[in-house]
N, C-alpha and C. Protein backbone atom coordinates (compact mmCIF):
# COMPACT_ATOMS: atom_id res chain seq x y z
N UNK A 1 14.21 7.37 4.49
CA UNK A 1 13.25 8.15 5.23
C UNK A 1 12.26 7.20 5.88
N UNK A 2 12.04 7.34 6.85
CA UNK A 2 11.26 6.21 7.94
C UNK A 2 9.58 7.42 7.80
N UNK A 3 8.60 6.85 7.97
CA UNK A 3 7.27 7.37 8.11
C UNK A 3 7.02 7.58 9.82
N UNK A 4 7.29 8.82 9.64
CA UNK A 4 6.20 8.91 11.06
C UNK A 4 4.65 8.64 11.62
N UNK A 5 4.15 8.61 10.17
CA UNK A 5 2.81 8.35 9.94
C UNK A 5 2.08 7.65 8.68
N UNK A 6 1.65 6.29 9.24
CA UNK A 6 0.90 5.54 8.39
C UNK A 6 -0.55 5.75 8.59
N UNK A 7 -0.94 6.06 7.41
CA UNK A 7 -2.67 6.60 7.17
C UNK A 7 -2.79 5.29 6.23
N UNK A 8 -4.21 5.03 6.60
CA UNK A 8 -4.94 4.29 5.48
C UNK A 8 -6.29 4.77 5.62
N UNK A 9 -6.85 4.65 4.10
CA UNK A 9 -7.88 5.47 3.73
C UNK A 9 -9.05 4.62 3.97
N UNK A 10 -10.02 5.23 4.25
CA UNK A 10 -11.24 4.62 5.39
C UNK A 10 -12.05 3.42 3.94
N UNK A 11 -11.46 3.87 2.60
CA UNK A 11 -12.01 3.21 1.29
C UNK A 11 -10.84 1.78 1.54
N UNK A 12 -9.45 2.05 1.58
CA UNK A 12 -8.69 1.03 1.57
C UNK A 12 -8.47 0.37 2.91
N UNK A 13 -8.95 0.57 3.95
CA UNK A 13 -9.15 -0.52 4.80
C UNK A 13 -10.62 -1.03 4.82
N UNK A 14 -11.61 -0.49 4.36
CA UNK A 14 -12.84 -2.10 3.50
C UNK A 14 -12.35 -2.80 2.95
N UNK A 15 -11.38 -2.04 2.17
CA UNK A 15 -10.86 -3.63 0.92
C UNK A 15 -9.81 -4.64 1.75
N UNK A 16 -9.05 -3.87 2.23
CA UNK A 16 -8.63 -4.38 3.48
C UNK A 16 -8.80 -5.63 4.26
N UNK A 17 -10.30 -5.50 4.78
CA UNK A 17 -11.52 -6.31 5.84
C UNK A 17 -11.88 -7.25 4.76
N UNK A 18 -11.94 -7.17 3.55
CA UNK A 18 -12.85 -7.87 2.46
C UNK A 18 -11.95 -8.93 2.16
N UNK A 19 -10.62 -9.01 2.18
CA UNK A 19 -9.54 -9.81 2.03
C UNK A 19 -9.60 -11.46 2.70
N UNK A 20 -9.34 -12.21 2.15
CA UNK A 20 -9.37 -13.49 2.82
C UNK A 20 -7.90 -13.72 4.07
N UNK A 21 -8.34 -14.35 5.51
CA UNK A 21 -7.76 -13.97 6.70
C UNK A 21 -6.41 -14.22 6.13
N UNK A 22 -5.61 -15.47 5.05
CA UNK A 22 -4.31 -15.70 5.44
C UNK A 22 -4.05 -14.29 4.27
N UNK A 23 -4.42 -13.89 3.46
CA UNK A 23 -4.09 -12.55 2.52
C UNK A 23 -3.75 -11.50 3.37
N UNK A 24 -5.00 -11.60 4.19
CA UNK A 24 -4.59 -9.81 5.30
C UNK A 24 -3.94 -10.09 5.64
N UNK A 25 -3.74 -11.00 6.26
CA UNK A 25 -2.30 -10.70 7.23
C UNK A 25 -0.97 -10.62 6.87
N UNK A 26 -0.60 -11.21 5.46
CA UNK A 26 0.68 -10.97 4.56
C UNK A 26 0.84 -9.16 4.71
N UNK A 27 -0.52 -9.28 3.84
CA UNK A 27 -0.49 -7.56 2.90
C UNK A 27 -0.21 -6.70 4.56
N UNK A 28 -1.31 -6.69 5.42
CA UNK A 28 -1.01 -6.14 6.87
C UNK A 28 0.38 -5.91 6.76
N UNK A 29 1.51 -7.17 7.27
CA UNK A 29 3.09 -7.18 7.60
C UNK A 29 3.37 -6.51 6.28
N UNK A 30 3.19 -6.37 5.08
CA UNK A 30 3.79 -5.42 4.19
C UNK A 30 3.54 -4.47 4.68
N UNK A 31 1.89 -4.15 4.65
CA UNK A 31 1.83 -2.54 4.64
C UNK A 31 3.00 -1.75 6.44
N UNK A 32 3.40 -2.34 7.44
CA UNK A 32 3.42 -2.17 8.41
C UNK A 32 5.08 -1.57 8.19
N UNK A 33 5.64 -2.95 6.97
CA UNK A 33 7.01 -2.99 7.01
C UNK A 33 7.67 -1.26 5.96
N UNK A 34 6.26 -0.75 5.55
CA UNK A 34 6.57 0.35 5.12
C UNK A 34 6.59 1.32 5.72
N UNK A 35 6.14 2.08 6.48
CA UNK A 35 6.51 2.31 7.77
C UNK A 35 7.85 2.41 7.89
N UNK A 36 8.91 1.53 7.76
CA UNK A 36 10.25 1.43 7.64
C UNK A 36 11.49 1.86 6.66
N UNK A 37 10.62 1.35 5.83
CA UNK A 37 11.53 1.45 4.13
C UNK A 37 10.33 1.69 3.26
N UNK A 38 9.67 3.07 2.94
CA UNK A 38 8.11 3.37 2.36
C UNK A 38 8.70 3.16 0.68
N UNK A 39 10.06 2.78 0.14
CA UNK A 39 10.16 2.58 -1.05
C UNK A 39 11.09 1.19 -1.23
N UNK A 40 10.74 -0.23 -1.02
CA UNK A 40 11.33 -1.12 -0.92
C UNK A 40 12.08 -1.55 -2.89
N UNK A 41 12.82 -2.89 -2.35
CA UNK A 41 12.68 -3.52 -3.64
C UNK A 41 11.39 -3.96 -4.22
N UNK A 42 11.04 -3.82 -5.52
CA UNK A 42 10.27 -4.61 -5.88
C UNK A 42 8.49 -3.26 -6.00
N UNK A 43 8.84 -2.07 -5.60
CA UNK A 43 7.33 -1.25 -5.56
C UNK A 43 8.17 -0.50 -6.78
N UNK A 44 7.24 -0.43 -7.54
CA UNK A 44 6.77 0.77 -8.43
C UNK A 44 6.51 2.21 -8.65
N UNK A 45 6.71 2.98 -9.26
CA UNK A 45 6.24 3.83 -9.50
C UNK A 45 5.26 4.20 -10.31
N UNK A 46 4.17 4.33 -10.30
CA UNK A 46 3.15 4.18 -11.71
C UNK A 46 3.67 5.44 -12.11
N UNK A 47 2.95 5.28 -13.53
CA UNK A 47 3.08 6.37 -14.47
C UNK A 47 1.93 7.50 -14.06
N UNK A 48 2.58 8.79 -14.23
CA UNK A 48 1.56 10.23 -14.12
C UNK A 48 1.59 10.45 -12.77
N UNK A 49 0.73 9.80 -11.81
CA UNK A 49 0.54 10.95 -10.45
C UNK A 49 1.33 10.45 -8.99
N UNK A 50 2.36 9.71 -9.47
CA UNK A 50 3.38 9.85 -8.37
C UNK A 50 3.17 8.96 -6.94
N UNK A 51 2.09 7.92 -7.66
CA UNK A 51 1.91 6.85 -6.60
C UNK A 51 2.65 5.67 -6.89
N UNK A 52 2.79 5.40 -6.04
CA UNK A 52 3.58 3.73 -5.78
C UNK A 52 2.66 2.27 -5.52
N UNK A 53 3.03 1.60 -6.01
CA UNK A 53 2.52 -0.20 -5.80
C UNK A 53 3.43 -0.89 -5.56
N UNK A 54 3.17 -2.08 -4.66
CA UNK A 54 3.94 -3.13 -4.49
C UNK A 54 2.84 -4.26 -4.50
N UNK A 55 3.68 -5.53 -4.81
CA UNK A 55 2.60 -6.54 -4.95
C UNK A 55 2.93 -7.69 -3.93
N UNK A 56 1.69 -8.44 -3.41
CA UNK A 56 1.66 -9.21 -2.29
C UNK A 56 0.80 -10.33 -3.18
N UNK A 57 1.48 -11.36 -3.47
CA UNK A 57 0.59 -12.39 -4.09
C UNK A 57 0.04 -11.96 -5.34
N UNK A 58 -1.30 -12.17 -5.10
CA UNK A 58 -2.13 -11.89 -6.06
C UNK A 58 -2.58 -10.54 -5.78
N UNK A 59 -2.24 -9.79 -4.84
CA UNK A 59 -2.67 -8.44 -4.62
C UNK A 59 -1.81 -7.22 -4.89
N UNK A 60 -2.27 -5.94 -5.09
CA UNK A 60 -1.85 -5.04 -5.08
C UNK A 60 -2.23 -4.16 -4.36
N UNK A 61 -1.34 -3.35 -3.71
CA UNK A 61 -1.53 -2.32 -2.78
C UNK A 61 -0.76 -1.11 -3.69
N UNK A 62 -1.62 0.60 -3.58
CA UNK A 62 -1.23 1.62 -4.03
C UNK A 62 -1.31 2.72 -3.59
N UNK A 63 -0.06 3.12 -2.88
CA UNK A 63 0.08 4.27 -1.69
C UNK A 63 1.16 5.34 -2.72
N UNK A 64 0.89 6.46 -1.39
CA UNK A 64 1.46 7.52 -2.28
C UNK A 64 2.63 7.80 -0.90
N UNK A 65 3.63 8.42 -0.69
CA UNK A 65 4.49 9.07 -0.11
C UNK A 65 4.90 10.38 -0.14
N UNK A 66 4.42 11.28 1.29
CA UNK A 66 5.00 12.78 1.34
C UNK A 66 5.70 12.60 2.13
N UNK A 67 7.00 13.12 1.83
CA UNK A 67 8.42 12.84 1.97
C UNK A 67 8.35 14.55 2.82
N UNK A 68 7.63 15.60 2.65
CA UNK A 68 7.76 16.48 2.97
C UNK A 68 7.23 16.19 4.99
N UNK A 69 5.78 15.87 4.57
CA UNK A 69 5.44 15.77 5.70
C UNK A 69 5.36 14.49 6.47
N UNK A 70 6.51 13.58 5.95
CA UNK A 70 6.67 12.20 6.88
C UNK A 70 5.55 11.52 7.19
N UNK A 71 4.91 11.31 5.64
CA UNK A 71 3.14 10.36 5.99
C UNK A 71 3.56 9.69 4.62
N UNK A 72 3.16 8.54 4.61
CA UNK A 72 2.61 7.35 4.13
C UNK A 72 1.28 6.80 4.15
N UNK A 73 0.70 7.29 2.86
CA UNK A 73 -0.85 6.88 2.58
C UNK A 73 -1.06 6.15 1.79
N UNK A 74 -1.79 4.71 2.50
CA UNK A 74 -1.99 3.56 1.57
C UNK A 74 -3.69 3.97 1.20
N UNK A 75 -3.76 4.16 -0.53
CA UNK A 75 -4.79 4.36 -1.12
C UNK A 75 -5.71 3.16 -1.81
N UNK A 76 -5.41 2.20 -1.98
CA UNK A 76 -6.46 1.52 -2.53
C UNK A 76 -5.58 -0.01 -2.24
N UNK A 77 -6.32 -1.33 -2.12
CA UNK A 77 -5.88 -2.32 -1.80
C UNK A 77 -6.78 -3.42 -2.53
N UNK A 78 -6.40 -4.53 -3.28
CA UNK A 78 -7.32 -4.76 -3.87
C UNK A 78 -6.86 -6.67 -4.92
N UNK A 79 -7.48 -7.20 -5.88
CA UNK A 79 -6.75 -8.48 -6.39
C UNK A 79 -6.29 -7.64 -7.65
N UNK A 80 -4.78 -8.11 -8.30
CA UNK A 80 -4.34 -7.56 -9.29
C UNK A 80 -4.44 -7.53 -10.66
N UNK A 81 -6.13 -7.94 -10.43
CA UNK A 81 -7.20 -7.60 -12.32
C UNK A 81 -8.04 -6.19 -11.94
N UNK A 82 -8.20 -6.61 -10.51
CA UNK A 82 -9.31 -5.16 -10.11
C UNK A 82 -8.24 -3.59 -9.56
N UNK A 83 -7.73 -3.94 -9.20
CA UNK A 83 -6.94 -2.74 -8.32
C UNK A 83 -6.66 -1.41 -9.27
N UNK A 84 -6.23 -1.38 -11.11
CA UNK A 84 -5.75 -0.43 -11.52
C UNK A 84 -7.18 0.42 -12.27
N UNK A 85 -8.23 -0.56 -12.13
CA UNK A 85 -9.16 -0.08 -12.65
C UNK A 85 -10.20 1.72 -11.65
């Protein structure tokens, strides 16, 4: 299922901006390449509410997928001691 629509949440693009320049731009080409394949190798499923992570370095990104309505929402972005908190 390809995303017709990538949302990011006005909270996860600060963390986003807060990122050091060569970090954003990795995590950026991830988040973009989902869009494509919104459940790659290597993302997660957390336990309980049906969101997904994938990890970029030292970072984690945690989006959710409606498969119903063809959106992809990246929810929180962050380094991977702070992100699950």
């Amino acid at each position: 299922m390809a995303s017709d629509r990538l949302l990011i949440k006005s909270s996860a693009a600060k963390e986003l901006e807060a990122l050091p320049a060569k970090d954003r731009k990795r995590v950026i080409a991830r988040i973009q390449n989902l869009a494509t394949d919104p459940r790659p190798p290597g993302c997660e499923k957390l336990s309980g509410d049906g969101k997904l992570r994938i990890r970029e370095g030292n970072y984690r990104f945690l989006y959710a997928v409606d498969d119903a309505g063809r959106r992809l929402i990246v929810i929180r972005i962050g380094h991977r001691r702070e992100v699950y908190r």
